[in-house]
N, C-alpha and C. Protein backbone atom coordinates (compact mmCIF):
# COMPACT_ATOMS: atom_id res chain seq x y z
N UNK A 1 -26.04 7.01 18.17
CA UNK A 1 -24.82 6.22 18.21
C UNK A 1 -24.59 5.55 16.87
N UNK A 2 -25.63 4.87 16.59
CA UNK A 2 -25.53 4.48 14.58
C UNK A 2 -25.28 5.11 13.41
N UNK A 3 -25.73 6.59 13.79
CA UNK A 3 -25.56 7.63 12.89
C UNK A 3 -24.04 7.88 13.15
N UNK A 4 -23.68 8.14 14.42
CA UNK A 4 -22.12 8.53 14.33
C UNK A 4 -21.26 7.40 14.21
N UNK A 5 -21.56 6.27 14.22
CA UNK A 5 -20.55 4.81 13.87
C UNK A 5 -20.51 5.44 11.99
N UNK A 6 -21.91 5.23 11.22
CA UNK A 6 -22.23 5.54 10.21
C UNK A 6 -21.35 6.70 9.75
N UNK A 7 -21.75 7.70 10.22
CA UNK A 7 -20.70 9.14 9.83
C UNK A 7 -19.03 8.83 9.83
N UNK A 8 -18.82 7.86 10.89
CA UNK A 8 -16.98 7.54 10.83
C UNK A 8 -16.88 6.74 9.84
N UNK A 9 -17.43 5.80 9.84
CA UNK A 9 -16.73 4.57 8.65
C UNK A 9 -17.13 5.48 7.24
N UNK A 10 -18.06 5.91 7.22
CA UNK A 10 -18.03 7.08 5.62
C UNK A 10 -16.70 7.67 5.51
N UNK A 11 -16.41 8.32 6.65
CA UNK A 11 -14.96 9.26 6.54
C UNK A 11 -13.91 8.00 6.36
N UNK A 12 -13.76 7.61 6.81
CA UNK A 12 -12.44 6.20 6.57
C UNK A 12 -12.99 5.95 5.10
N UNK A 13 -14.12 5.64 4.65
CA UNK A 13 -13.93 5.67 3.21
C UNK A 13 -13.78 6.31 2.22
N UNK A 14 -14.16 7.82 2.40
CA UNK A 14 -14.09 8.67 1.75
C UNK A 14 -12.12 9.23 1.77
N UNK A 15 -11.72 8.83 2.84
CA UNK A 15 -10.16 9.14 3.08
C UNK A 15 -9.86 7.99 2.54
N UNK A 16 -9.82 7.08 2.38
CA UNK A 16 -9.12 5.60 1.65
C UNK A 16 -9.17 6.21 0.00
N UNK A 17 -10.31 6.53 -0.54
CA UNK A 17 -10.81 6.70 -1.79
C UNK A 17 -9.83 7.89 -1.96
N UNK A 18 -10.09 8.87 -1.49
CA UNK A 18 -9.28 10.03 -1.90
C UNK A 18 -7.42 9.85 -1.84
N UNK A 19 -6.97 8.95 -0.94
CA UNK A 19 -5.49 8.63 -0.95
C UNK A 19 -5.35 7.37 -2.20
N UNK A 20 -6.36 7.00 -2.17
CA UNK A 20 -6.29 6.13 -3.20
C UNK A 20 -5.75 7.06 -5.16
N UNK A 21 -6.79 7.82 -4.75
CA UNK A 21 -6.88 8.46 -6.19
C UNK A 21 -5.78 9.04 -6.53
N UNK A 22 -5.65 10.01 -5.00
CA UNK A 22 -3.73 10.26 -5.48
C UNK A 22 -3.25 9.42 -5.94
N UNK A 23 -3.02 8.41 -5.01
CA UNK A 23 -1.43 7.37 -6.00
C UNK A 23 -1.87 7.57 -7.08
N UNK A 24 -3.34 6.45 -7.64
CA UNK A 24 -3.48 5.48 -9.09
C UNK A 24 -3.60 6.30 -9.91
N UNK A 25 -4.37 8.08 -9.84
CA UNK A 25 -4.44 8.80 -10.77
C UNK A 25 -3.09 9.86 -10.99
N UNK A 26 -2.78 10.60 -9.62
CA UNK A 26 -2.10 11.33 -10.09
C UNK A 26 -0.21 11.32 -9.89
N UNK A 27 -0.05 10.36 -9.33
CA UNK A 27 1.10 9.79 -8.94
C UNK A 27 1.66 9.00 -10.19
N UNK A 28 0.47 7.76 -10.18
CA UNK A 28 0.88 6.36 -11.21
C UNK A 28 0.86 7.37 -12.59
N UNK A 29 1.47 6.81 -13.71
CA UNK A 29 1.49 7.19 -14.40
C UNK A 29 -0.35 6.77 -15.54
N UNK A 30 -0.53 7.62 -16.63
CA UNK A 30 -2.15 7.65 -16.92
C UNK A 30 -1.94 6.38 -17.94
N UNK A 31 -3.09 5.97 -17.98
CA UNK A 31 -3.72 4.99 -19.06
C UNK A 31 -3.58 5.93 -20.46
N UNK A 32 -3.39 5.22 -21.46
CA UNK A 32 -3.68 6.48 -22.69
C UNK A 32 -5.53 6.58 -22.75
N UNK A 33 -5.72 8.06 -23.40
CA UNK A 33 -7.10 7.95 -23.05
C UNK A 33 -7.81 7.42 -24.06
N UNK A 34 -6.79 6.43 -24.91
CA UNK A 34 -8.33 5.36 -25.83
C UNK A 34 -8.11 4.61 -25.21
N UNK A 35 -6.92 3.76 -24.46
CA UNK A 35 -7.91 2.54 -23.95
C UNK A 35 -8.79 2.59 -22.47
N UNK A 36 -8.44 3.96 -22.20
CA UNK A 36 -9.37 4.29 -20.96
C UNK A 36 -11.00 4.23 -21.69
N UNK A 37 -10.70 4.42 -22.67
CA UNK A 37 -12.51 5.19 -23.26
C UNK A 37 -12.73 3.65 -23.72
N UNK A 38 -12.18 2.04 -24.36
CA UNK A 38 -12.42 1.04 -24.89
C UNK A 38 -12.60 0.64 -23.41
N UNK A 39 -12.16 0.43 -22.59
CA UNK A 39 -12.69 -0.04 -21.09
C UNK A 39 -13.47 -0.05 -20.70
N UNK A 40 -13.88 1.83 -20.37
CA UNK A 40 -15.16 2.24 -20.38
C UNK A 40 -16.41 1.55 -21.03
N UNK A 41 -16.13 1.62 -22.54
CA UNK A 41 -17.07 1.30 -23.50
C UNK A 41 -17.84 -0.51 -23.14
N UNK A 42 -16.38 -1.07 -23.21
CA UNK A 42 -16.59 -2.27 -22.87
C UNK A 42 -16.69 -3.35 -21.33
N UNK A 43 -16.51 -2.59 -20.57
CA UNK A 43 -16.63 -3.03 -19.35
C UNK A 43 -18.05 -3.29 -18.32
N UNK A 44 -19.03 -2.78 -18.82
CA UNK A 44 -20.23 -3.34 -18.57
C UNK A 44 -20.60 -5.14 -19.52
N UNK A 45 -20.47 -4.93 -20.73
CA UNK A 45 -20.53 -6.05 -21.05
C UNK A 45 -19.23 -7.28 -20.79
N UNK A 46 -18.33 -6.85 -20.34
CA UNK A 46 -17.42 -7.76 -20.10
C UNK A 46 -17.51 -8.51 -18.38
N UNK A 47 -18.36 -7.41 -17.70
CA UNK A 47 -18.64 -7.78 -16.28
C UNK A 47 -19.76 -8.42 -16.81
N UNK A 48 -20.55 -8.66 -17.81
CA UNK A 48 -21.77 -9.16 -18.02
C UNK A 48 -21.17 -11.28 -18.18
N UNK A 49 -20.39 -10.87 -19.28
CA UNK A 49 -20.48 -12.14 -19.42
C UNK A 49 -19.37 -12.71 -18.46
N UNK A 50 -18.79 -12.24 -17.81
CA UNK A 50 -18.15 -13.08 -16.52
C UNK A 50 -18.69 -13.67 -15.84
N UNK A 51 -19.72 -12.48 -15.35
CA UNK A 51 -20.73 -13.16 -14.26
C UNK A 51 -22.03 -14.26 -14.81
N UNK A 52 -22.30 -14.17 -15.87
CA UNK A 52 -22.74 -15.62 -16.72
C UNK A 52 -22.01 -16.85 -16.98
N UNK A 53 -20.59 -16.64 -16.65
CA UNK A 53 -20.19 -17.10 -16.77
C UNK A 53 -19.50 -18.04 -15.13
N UNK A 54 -19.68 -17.12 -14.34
CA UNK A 54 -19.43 -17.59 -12.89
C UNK A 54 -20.47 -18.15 -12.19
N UNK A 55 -22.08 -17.90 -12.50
CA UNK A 55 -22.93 -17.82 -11.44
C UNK A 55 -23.71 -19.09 -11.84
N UNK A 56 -22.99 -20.19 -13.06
CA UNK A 56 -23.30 -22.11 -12.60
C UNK A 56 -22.43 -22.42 -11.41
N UNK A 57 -20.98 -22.06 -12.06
CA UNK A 57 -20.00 -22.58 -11.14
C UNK A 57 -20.41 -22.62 -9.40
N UNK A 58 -20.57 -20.97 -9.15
CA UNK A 58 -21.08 -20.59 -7.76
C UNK A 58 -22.40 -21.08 -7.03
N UNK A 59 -23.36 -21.16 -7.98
CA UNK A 59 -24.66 -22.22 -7.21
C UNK A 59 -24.46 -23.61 -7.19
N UNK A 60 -23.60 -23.84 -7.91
CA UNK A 60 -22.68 -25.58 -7.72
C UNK A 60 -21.97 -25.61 -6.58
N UNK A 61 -20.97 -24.36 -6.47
CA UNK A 61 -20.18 -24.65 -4.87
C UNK A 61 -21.35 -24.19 -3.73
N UNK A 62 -22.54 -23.41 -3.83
CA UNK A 62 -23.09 -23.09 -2.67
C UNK A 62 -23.96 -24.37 -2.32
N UNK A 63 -24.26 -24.89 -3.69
CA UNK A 63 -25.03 -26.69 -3.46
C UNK A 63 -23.81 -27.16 -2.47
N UNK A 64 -22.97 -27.62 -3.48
CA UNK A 64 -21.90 -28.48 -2.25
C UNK A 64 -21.16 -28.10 -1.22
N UNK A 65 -21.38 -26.72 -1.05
CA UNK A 65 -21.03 -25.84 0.60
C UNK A 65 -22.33 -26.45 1.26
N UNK A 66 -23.40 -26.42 1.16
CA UNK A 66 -24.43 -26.38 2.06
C UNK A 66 -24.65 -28.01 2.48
N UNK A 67 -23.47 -28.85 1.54
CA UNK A 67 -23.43 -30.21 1.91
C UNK A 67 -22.01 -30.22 2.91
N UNK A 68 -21.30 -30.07 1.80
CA UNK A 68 -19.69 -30.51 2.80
C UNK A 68 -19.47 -29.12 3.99
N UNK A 69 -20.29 -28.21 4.18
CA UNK A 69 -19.87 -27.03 5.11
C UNK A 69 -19.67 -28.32 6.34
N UNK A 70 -20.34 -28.87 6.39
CA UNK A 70 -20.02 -29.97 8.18
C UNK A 70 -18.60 -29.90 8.38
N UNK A 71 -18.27 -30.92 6.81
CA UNK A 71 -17.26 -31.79 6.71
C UNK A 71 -15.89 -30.74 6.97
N UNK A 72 -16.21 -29.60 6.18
CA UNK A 72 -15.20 -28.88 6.55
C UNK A 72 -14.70 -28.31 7.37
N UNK A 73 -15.24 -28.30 8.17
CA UNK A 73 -15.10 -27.94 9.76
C UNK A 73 -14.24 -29.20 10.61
N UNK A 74 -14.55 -30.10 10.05
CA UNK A 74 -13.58 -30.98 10.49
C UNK A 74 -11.96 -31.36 10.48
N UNK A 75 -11.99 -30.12 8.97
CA UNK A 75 -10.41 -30.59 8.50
C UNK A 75 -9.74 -29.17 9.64
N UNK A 76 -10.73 -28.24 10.61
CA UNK A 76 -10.23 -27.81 11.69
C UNK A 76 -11.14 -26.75 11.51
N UNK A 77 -11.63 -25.54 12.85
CA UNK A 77 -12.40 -24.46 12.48
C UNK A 77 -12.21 -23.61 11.51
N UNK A 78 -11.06 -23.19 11.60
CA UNK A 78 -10.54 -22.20 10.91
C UNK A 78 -10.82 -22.91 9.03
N UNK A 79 -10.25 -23.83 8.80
CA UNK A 79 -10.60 -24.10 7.37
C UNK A 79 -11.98 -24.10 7.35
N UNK A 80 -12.81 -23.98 7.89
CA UNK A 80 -14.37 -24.09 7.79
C UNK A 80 -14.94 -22.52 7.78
N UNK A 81 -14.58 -21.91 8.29
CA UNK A 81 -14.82 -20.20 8.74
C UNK A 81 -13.68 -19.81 7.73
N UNK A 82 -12.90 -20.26 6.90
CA UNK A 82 -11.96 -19.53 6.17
C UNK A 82 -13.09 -20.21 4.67
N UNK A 83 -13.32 -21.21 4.49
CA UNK A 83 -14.49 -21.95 3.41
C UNK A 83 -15.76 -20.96 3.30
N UNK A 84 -16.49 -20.95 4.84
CA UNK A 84 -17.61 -20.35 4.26
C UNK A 84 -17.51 -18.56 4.10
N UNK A 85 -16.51 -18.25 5.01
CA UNK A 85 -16.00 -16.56 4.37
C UNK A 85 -15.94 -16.51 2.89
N UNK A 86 -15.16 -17.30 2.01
CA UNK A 86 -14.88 -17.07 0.73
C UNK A 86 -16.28 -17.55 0.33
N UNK A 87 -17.59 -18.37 0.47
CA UNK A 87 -18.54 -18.21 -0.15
C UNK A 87 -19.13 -16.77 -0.15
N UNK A 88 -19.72 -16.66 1.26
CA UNK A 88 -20.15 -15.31 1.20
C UNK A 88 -19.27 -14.12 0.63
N UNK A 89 -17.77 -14.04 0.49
CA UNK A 89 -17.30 -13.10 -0.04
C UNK A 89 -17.62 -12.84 -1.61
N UNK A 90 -17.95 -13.83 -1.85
CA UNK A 90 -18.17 -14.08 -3.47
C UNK A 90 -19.50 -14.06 -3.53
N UNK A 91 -20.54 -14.35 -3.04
CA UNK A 91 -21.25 -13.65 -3.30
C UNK A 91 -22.29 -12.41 -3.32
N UNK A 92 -21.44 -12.14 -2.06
CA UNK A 92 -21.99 -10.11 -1.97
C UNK A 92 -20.78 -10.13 -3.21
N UNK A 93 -19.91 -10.19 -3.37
CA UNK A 93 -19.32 -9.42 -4.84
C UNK A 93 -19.89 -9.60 -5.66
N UNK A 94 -20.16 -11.20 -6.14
CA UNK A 94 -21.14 -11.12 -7.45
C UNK A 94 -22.65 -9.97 -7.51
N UNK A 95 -23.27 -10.32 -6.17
CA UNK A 95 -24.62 -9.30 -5.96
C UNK A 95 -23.92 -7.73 -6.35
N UNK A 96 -22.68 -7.27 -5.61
CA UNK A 96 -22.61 -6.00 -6.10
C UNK A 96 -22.37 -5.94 -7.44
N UNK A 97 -21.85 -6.36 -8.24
CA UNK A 97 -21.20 -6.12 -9.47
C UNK A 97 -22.27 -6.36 -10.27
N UNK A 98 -23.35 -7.42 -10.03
CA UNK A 98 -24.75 -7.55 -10.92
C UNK A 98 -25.73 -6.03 -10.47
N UNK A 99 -25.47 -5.80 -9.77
CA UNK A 99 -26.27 -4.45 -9.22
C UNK A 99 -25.40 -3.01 -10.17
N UNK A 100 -23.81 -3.32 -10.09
CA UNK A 100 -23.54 -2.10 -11.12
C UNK A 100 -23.49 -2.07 -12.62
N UNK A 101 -24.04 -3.60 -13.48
CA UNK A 101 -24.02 -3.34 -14.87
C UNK A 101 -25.18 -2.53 -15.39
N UNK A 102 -26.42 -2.05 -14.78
CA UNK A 102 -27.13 -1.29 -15.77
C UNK A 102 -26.75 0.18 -15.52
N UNK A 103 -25.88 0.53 -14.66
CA UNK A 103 -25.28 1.51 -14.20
C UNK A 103 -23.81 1.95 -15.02
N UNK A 104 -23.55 0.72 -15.39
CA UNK A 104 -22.19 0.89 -16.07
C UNK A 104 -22.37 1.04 -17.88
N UNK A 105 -23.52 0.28 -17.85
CA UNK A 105 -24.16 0.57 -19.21
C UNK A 105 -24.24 2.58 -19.72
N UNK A 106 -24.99 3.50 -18.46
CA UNK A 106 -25.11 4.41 -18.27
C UNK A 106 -23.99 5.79 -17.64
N UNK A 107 -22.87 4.62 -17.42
CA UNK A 107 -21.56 5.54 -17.04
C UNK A 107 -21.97 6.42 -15.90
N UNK A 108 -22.82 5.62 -14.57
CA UNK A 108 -23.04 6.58 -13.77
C UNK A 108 -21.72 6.17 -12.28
N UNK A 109 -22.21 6.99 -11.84
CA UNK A 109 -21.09 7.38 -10.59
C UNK A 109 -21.49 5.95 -9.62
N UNK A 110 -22.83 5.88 -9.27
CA UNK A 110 -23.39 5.03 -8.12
C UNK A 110 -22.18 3.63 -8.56
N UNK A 111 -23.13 2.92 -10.04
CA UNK A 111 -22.31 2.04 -10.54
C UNK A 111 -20.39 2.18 -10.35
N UNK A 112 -19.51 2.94 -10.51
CA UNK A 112 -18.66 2.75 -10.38
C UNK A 112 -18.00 2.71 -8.81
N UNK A 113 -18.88 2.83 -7.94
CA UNK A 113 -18.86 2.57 -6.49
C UNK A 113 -19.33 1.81 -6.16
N UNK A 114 -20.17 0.85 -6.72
CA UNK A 114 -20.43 -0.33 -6.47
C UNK A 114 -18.98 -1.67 -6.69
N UNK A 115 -18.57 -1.28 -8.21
CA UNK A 115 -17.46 -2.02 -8.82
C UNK A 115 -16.34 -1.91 -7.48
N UNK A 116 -15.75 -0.57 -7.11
CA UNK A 116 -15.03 -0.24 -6.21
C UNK A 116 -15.14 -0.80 -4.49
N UNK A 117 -16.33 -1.02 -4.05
CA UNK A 117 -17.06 -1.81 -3.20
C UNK A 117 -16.35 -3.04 -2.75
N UNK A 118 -16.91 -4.18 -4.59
CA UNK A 118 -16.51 -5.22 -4.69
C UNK A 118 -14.71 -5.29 -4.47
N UNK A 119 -14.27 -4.65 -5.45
CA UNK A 119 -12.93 -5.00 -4.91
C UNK A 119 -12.17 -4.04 -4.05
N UNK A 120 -12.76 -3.68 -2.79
CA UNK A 120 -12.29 -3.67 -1.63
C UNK A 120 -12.80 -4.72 -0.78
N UNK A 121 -14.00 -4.95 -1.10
CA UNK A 121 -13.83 -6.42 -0.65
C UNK A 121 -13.52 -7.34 -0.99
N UNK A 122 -12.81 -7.93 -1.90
CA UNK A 122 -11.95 -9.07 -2.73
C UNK A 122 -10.83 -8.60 -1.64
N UNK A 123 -10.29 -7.35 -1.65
CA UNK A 123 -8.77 -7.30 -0.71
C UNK A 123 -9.08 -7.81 0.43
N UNK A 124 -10.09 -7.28 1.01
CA UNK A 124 -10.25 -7.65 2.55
C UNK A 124 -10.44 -9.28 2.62
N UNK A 125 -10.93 -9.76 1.27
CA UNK A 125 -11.04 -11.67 1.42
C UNK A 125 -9.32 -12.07 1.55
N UNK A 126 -8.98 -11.25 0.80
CA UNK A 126 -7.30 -11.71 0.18
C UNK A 126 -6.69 -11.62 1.31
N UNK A 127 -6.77 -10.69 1.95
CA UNK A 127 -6.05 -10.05 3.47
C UNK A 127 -6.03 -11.03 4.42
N UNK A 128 -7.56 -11.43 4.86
CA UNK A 128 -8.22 -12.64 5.69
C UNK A 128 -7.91 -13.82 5.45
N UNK A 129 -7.71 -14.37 3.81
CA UNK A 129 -6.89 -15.48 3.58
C UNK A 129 -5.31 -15.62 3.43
N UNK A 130 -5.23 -14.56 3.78
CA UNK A 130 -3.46 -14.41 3.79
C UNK A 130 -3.13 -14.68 2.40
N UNK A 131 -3.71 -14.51 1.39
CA UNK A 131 -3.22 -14.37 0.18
C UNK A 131 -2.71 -13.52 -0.30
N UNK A 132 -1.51 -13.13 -0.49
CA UNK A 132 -0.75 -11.95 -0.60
C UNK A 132 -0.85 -11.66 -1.72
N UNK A 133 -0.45 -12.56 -2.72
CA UNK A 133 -0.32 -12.24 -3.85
C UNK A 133 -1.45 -11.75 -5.01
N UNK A 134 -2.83 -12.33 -4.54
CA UNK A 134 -4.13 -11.33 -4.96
C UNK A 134 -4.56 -10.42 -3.98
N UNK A 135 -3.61 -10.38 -3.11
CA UNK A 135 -4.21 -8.59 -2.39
C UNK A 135 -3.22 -7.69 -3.32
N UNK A 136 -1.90 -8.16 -3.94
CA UNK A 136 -1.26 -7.11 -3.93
C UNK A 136 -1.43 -6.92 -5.65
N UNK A 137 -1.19 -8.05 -6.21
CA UNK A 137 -1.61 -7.85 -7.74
C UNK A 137 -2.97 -7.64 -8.07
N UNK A 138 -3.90 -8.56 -7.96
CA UNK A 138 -5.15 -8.32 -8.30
C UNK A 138 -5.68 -7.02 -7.59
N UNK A 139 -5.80 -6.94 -6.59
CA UNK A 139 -5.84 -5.54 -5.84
C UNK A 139 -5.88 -4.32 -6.65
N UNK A 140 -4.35 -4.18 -6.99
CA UNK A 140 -3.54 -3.03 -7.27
C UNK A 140 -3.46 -2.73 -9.05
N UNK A 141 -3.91 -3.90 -9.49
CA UNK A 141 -4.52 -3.50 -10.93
C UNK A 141 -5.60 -3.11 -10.76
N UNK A 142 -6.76 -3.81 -10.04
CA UNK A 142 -7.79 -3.63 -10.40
C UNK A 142 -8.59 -1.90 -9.84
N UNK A 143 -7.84 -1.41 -9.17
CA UNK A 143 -7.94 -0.15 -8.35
C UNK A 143 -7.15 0.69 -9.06
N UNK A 144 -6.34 0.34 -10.20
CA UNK A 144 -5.79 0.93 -11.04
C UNK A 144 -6.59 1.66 -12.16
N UNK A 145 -7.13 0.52 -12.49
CA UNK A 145 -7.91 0.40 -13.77
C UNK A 145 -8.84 0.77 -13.18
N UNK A 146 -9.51 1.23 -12.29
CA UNK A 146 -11.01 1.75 -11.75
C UNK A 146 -10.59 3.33 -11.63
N UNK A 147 -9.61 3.39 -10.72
CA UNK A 147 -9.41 4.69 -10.60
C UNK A 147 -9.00 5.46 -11.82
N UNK A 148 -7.90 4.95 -12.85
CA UNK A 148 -7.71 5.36 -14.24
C UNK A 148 -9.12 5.93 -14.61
N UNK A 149 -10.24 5.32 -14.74
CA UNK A 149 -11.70 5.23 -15.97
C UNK A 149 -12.74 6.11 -14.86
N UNK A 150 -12.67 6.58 -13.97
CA UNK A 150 -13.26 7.21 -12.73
C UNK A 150 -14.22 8.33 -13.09
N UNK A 151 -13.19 9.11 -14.00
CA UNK A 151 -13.98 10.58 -14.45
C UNK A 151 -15.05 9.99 -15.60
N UNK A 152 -15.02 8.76 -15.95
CA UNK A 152 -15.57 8.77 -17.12
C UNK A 152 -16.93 8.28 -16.28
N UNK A 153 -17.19 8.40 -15.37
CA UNK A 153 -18.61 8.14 -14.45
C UNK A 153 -19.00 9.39 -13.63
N UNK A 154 -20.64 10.01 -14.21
CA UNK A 154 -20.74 11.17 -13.65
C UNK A 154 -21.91 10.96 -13.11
């Protein structure tokens, strides 16, 4: 029964990914291919220092989540279960995206499915918070720009 739950949600992803690629690759119009290849080049170290750059901020809010999580529950459930969703959403993303820089260093495939991972789950946070406007912009660049640089991971 796990194996075939397992075997369906693969196919829903492997069909998301592949309708995906149509639009952003062969539909949308292409990236030119130098700044596809400066992306490439530079996008391991640019996920590097983001996430050096995020992960005081984030053990500061998980300190003061693990204080005010009470409190927030008070301003009603839902703001409390909508609070601690966006912790944990952020940080399985940070964990994935620290898991694909020595991968991205190496231009391998695993790594660029990790990146892809993360922001399908950023949409699904965006979705859940009814934030429209980073499901549909942040989203839709960032699945842009992944799917654009795709072949360049083998």
């Amino acid at each position: 029964m796990i194996k075939l739950m397992a075997t369906k949600n693969k196919s829903v992803l492997i069909t998301l990914e592949d309708k995906l690629e149509e639009l952003l690759v062969h539909k949308a119009p292409p990236l030119p291919t130098a700044w596809k290849e400066v992306i490439v080049q530079f996008s391991p170290w640019i996920t590097l220092i983001l996430m050096i750059l995020v992960v005081p901020p984030l053990l500061a809010l998980l300190g003061l989540g693990a204080v005010l999580a009470p409190v927030s529950y008070m301003g009603g459930v839902n703001n409390g279960i909508n609070y601690t969703f966006s912790l944990l959403v952020s940080v399985v993303s940070l964990v994935l995206q620290a898991m694909a820089i020595p991968g991205l260093f190496k231009r391998s495939r695993k790594a660029w499915y990790l990146l892809y991972y993360s922001t399908l789950l950023g949409a699904v946070s965006s979705l859940i918070e009814f934030n429209i406007g980073g499901l549909i912009v942040g989203t839709l660049v960032s699945m842009y720009i992944l799917f654009q640089v795709k072949s360049y991971y083998k």
